[in-house]
N, C-alpha and C. Protein backbone atom coordinates (compact mmCIF):
# COMPACT_ATOMS: atom_id res chain seq x y z
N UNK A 1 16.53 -27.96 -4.05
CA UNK A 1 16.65 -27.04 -5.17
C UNK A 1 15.39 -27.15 -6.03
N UNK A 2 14.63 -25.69 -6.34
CA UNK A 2 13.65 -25.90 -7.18
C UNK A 2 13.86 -25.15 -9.23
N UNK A 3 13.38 -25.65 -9.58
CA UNK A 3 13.68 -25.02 -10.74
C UNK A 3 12.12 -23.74 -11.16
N UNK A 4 12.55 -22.44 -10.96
CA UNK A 4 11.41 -21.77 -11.61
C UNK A 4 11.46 -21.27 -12.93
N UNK A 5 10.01 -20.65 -12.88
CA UNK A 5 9.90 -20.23 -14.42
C UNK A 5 9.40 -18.83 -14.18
N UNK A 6 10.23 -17.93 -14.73
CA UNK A 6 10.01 -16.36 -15.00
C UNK A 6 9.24 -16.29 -15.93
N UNK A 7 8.63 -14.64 -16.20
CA UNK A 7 7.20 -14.17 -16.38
C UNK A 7 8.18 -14.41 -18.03
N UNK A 8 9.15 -14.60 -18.39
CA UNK A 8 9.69 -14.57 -19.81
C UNK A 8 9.91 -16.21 -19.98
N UNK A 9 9.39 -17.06 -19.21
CA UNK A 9 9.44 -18.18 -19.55
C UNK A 9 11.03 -19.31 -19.39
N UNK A 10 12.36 -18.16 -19.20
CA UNK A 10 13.27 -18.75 -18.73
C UNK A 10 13.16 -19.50 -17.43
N UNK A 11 13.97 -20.50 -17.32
CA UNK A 11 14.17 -21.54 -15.88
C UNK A 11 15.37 -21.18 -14.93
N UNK A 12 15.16 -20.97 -13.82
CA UNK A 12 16.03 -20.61 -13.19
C UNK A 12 16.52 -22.02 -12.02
N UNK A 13 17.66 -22.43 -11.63
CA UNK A 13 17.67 -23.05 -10.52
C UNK A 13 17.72 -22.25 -8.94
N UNK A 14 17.15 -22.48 -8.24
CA UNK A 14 17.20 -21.43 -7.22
C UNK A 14 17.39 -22.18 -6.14
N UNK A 15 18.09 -22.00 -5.18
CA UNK A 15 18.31 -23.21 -3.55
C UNK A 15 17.49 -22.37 -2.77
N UNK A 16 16.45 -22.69 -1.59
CA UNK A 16 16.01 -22.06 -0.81
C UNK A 16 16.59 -21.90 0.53
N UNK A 17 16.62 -20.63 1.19
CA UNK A 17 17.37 -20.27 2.32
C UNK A 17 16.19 -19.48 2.72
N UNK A 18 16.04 -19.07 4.32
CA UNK A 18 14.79 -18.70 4.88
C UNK A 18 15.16 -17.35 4.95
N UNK A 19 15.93 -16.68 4.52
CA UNK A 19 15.98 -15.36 3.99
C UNK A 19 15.28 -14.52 2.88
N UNK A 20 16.08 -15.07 1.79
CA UNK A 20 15.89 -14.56 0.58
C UNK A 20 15.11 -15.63 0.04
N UNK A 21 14.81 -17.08 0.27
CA UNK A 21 14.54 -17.53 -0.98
C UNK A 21 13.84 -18.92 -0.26
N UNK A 22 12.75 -18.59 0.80
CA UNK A 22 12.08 -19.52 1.84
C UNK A 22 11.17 -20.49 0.69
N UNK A 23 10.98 -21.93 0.58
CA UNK A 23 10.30 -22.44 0.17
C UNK A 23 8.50 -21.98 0.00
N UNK A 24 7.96 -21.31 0.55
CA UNK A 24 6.72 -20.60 0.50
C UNK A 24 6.64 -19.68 -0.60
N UNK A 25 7.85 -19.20 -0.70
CA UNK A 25 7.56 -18.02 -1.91
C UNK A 25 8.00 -18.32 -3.34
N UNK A 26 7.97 -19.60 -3.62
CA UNK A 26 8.09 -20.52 -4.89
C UNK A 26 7.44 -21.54 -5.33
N UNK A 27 6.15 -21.40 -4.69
CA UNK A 27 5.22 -22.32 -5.27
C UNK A 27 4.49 -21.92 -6.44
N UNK A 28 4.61 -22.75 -7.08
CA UNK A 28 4.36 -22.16 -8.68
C UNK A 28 5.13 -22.39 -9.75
N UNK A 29 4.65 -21.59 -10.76
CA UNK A 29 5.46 -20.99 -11.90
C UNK A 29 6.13 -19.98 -11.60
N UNK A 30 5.95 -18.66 -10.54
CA UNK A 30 6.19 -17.55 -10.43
C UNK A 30 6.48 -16.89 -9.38
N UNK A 31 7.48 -16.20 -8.75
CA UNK A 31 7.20 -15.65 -7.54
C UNK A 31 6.01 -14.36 -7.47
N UNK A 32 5.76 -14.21 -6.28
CA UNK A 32 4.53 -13.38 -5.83
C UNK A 32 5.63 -11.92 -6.08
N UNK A 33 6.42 -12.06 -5.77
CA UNK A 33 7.54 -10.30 -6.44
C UNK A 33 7.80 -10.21 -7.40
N UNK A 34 7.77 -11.21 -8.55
CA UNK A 34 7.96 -11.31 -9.87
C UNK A 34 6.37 -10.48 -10.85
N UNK A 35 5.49 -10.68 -10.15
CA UNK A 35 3.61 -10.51 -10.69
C UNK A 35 3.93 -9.36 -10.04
N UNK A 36 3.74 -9.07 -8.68
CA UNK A 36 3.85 -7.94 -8.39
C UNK A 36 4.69 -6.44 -9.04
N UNK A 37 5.92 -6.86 -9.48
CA UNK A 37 6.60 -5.60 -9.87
C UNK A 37 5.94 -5.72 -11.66
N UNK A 38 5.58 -6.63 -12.11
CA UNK A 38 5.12 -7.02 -13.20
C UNK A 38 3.68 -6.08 -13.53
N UNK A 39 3.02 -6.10 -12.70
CA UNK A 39 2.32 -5.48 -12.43
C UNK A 39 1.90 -4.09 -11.94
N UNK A 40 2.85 -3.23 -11.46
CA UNK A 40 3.01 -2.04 -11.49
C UNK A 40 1.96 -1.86 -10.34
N UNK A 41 2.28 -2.68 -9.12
CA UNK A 41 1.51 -2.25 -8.01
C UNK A 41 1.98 -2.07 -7.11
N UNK A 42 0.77 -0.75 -5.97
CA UNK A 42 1.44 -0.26 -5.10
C UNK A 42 1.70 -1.04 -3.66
N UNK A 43 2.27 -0.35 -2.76
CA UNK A 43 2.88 -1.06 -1.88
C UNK A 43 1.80 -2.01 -1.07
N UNK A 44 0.48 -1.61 -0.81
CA UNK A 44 -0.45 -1.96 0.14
C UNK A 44 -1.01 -3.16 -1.07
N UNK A 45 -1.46 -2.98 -2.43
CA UNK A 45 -1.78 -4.56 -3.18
C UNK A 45 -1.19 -5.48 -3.29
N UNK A 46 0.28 -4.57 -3.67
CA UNK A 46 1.32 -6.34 -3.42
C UNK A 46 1.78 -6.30 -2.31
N UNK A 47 1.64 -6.43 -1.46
CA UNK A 47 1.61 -6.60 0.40
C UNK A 47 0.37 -7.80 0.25
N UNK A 48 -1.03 -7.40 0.04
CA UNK A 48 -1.78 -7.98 0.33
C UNK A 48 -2.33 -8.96 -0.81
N UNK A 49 -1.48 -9.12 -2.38
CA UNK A 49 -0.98 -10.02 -2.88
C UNK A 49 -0.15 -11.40 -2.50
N UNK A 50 0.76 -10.77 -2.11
CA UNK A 50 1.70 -11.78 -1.46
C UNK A 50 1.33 -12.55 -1.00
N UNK A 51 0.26 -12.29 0.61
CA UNK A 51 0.19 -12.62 1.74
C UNK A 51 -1.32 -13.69 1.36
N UNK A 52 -1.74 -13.32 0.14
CA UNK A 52 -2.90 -14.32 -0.44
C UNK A 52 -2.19 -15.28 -1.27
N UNK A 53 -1.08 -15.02 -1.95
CA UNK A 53 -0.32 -16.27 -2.44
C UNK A 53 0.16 -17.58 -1.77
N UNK A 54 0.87 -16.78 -0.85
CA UNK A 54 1.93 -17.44 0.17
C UNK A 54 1.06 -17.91 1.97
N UNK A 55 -0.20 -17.87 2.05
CA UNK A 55 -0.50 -18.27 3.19
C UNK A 55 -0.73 -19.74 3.19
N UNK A 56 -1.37 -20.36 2.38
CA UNK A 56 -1.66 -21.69 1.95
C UNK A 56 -0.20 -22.44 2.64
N UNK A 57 1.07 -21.87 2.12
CA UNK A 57 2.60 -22.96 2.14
C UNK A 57 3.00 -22.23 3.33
N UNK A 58 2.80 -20.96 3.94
CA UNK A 58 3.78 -20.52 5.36
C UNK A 58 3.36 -20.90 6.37
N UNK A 59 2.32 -20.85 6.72
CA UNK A 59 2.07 -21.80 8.04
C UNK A 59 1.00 -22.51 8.02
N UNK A 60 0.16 -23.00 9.46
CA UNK A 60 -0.29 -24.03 9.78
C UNK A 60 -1.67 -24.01 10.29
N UNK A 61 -2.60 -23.93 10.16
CA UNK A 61 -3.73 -23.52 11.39
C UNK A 61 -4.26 -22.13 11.12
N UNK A 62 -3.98 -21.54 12.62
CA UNK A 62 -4.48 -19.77 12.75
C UNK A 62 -3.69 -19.28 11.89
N UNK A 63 -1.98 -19.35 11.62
CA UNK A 63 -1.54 -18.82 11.00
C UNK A 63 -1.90 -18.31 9.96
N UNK A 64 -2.45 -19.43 8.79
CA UNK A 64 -3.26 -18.89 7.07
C UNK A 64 -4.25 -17.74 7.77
N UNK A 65 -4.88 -17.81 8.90
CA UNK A 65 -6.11 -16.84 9.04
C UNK A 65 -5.51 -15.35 9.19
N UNK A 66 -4.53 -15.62 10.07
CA UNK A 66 -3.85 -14.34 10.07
C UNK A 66 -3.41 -13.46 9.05
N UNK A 67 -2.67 -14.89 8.02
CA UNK A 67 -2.47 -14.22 6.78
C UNK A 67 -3.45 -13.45 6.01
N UNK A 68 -4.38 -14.35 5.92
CA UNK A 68 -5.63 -13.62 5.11
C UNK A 68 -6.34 -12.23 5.81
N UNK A 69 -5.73 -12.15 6.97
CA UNK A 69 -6.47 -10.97 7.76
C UNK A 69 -5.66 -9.73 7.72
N UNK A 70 -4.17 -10.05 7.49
CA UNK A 70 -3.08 -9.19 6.84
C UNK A 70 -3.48 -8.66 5.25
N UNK A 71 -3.81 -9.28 4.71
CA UNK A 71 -4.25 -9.01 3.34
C UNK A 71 -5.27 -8.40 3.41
N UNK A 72 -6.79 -8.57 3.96
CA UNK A 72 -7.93 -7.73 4.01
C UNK A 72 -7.08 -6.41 4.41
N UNK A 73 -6.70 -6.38 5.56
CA UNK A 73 -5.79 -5.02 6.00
C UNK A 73 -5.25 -4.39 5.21
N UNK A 74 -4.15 -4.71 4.66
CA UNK A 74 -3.50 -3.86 3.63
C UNK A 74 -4.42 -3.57 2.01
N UNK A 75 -5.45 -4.66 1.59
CA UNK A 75 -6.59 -3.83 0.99
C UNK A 75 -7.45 -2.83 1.13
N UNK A 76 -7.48 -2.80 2.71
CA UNK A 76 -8.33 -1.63 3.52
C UNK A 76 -7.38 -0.60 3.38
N UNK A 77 -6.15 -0.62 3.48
CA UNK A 77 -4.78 0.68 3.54
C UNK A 77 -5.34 1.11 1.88
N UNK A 78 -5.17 0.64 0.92
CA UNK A 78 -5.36 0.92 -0.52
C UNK A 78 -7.07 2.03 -0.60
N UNK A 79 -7.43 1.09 -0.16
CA UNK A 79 -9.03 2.05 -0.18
C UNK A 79 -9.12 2.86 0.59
N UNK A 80 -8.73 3.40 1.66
CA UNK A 80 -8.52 4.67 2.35
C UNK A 80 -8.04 5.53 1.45
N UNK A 81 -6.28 5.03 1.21
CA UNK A 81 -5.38 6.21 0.70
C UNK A 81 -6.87 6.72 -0.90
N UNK A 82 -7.12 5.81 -1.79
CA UNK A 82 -7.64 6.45 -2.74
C UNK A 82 -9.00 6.90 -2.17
N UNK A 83 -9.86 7.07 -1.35
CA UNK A 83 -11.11 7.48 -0.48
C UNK A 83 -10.43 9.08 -0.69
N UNK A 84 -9.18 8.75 0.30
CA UNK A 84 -8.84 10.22 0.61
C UNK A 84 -8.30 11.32 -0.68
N UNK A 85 -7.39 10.46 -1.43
CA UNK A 85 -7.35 10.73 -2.71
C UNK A 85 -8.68 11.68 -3.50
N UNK A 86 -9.40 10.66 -3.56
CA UNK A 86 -10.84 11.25 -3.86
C UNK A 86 -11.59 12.46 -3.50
N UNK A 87 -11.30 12.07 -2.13
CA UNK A 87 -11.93 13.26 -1.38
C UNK A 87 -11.06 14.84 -1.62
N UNK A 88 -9.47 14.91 -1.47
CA UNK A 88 -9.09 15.65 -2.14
C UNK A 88 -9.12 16.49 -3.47
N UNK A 89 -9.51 14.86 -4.60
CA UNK A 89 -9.76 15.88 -5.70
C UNK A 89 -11.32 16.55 -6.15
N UNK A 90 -11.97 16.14 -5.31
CA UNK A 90 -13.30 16.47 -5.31
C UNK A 90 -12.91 18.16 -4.57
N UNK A 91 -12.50 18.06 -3.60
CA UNK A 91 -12.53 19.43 -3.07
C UNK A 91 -11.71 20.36 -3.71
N UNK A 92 -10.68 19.94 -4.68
CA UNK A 92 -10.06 21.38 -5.10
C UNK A 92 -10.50 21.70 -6.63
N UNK A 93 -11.78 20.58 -7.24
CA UNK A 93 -12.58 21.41 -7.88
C UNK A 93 -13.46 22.16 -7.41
N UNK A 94 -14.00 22.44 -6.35
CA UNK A 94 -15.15 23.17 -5.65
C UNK A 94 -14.02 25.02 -5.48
């Protein structure tokens, strides 16, 4: 059982189960879904938030690399969609 601390500073006791509540995603003060919705970000930053929080404690080896290569990825998803974004609003001022 770990005890956390929410973005309001309350303590929570929380038991970890590899579902909902895997030891990796409570290292800290904070969960990585707690900053994230806190933060008002979209699906591809906190994707590739997460996966920079939580690689260090989920696995072992190649695994962290993978992680971190999941995260470049879903930063690359973010800069497309707004590229294209861009490119859209550029063209329907013309």
């Amino acid at each position: 059982m770990w005890s956390l601390c929410s973005l309001d500073g309350s303590v929570a006791n929380t038991v970890h189960d590899n579902i909902k509540n895997p030891s990796h995603y409570t290292q800290g003060k904070i969960e990585a879904k707690t900053f994230i919705v806190d933060q008002d970000m979209t699906w591809a930053i906190g994707n590739s938030v997460k996966y920079l929080v939580r690689y260090r404690w989920k696995h072992k080896g190649e695994g962290r690399i993978h992680d971190l290569r999941k995260a470049i990825e879903n930063i690359e998803i973010e800069i497309d969609k707004l590229l294209a974004q861009d490119e859209l609003n550029s063209n329907a001022k013309v």
